[in-house]
Protein backbone atom coordinates (compact mmCIF):
# COMPACT_ATOMS: atom_id res chain seq x y z
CA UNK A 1 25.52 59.43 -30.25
CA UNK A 2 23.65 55.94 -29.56
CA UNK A 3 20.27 55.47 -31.83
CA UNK A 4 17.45 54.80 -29.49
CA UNK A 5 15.46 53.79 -32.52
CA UNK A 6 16.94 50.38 -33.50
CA UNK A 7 15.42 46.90 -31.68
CA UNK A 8 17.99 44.09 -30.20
CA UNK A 9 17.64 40.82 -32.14
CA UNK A 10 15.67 38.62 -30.06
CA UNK A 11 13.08 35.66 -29.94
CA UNK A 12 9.97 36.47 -31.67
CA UNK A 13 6.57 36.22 -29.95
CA UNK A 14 5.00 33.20 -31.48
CA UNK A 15 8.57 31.53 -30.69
CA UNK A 16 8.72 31.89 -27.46
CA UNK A 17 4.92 30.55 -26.93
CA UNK A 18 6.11 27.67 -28.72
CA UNK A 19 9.02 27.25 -26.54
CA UNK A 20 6.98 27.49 -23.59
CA UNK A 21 4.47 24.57 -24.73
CA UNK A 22 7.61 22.39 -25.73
CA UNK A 23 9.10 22.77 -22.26
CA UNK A 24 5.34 21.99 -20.90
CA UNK A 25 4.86 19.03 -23.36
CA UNK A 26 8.27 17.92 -21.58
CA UNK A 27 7.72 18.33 -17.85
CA UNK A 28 4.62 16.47 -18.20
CA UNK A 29 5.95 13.36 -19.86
CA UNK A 30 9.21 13.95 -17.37
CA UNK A 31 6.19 13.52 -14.75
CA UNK A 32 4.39 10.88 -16.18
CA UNK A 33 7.56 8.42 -16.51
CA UNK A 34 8.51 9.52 -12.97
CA UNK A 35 5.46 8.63 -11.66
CA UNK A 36 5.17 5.41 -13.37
CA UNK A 37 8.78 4.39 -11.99
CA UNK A 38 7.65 5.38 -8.50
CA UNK A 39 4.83 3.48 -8.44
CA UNK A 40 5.88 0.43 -9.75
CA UNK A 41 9.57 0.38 -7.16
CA UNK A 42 11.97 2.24 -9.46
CA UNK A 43 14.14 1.27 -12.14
CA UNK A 44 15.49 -2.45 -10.87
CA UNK A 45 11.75 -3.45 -11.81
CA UNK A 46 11.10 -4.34 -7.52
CA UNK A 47 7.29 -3.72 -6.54
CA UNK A 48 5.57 -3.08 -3.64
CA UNK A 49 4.83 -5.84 -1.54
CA UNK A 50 2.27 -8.24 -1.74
CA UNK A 51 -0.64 -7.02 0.18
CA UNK A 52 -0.48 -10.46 2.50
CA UNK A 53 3.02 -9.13 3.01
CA UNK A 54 1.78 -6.41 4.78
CA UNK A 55 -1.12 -7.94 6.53
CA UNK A 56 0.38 -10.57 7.90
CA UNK A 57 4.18 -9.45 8.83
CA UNK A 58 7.01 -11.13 9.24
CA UNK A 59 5.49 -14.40 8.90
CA UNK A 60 4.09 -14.12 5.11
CA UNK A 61 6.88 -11.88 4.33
CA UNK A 62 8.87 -15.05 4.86
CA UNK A 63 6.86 -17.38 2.62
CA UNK A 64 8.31 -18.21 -0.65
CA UNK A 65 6.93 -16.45 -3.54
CA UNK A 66 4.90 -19.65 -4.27
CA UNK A 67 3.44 -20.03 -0.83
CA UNK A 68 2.39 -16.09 -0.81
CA UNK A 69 0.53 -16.68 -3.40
CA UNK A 70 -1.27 -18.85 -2.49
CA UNK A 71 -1.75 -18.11 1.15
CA UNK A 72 -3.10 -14.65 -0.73
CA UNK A 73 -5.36 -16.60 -3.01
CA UNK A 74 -6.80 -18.49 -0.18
CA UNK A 75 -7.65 -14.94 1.90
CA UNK A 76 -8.88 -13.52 -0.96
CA UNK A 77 -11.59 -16.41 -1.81
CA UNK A 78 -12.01 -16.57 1.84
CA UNK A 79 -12.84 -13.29 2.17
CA UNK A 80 -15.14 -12.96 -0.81
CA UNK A 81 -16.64 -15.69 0.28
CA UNK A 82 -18.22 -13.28 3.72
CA UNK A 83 -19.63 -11.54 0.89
CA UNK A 84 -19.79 -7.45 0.95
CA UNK A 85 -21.11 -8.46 4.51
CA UNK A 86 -17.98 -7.32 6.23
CA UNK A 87 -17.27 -4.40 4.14
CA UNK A 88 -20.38 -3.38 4.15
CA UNK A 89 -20.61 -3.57 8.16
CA UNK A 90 -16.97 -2.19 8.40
CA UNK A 91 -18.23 1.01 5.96
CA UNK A 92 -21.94 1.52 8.18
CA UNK A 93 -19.36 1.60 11.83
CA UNK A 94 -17.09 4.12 10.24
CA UNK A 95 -20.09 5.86 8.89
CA UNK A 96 -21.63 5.97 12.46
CA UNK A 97 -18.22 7.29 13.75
CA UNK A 98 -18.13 9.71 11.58
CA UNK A 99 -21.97 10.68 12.46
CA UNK A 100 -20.48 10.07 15.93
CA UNK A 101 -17.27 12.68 15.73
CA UNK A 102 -19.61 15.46 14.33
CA UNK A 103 -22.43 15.44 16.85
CA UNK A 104 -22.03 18.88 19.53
CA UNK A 105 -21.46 18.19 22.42
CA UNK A 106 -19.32 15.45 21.91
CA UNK A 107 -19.30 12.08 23.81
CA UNK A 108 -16.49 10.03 23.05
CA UNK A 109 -18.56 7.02 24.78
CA UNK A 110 -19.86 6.42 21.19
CA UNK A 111 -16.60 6.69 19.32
CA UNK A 112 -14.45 4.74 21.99
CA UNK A 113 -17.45 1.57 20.94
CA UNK A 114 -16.92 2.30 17.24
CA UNK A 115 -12.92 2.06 17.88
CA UNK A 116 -13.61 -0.83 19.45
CA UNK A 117 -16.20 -2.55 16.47
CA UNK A 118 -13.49 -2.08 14.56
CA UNK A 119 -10.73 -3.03 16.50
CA UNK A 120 -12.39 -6.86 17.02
CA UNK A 121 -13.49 -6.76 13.04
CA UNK A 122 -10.05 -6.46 12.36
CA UNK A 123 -9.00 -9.24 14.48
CA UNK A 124 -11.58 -11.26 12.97
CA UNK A 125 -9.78 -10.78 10.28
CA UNK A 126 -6.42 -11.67 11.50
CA UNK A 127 -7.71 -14.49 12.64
CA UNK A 128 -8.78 -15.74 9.64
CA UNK A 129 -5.41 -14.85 8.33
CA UNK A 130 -3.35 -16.86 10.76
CA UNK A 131 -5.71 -19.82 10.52
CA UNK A 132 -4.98 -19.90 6.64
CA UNK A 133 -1.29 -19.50 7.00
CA UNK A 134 -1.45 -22.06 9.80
CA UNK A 135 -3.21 -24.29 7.69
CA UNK A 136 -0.77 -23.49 4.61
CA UNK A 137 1.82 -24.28 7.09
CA UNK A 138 0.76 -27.53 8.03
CA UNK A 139 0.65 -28.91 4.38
CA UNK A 140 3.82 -28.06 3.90
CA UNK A 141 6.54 -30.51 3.62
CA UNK A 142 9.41 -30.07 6.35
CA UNK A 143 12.14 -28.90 3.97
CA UNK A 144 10.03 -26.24 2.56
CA UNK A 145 8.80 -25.32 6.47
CA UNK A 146 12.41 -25.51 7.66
CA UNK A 147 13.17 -22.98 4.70
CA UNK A 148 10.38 -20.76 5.86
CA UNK A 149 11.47 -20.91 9.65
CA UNK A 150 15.61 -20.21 8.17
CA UNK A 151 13.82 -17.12 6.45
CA UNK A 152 11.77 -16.23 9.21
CA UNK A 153 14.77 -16.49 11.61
CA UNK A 154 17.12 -14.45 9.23
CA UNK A 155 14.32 -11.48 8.97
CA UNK A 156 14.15 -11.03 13.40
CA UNK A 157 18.20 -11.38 12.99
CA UNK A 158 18.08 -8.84 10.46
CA UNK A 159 15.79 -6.47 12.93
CA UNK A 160 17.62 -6.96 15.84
CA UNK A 161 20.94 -5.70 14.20
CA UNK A 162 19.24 -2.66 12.58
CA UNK A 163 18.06 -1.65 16.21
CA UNK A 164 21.98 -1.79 17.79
């Protein structure tokens, strides 16, 4: 006959809470470093572009690192130099749209102008942009351009072949 009376060996209580807070403790810092390499492009140490990279396209991405720089530099003090006038008037349109979107019955008269503010504040500011890298360009000498068109060139070859 079996006893019924005996208990299995096993992990005590307080163990297995403690087990439970190690794995925790672990998953977060798991997380954390995760995270961290994510953000910053992974393990090889690459980053996420420049943000004239992205505003500018093709054409900054194909500046040297030196030139981006300083095309960057130039946009930011350029910018700053408008003040908080343009964010400021960029945050009170999208704060009208907003207004704009909630209002019953809707007219999308009002929004359509807002998308439009917008649309030619932006291009104010791409304008500025291509003036700066236009005037960048200009100083440069003609090795360093002829680099930057070889660079721009191999970029379009680049996205032609990825499209066949």
């Amino acid at each position: 006959m079996a006893e019924t009376g005996k208990k299995t060996p096993g992990m005590r209580g307080w163990l297995k809470v403690l087990f439970g807070v190690s794995l925790a403790l672990n998953l977060l810092i798991l997380g954390a470093v995760g995270g961290a390499v994510m953000r910053h492009g992974g393990w090889d140490g690459r980053h996420h572009p420049p943000r004239a990279d992205m505003a500018g396209g093709p054409l900054t991405r194909a500046l040297s690192q030196k030139d981006k720089r300083a095309v960057s530099r130039e946009m930011r003090r350029t910018y700053r130099a408008d003040g908080d006038g343009g964010r400021a008037a960029y945050h009170a349109v999208m704060q009208q749209l907003v207004t704009d979107l909630r209002a019953e019955p809707f007219d999308p008269d009002p929004v359509k102008a807002h998308m439009a503010r917008m649309r030619d504040m932006l291009g104010q500011r791409v304008a500025i942009g291509q003036q700066i890298l236009l005037d960048h360009l200009a100083q440069m000498d003609p090795d360093a351009r002829h680099a930057f068109a070889a660079r721009l060139e191999e970029a379009m070859a680049r996205r032609r072949k990825g499209r066949d």
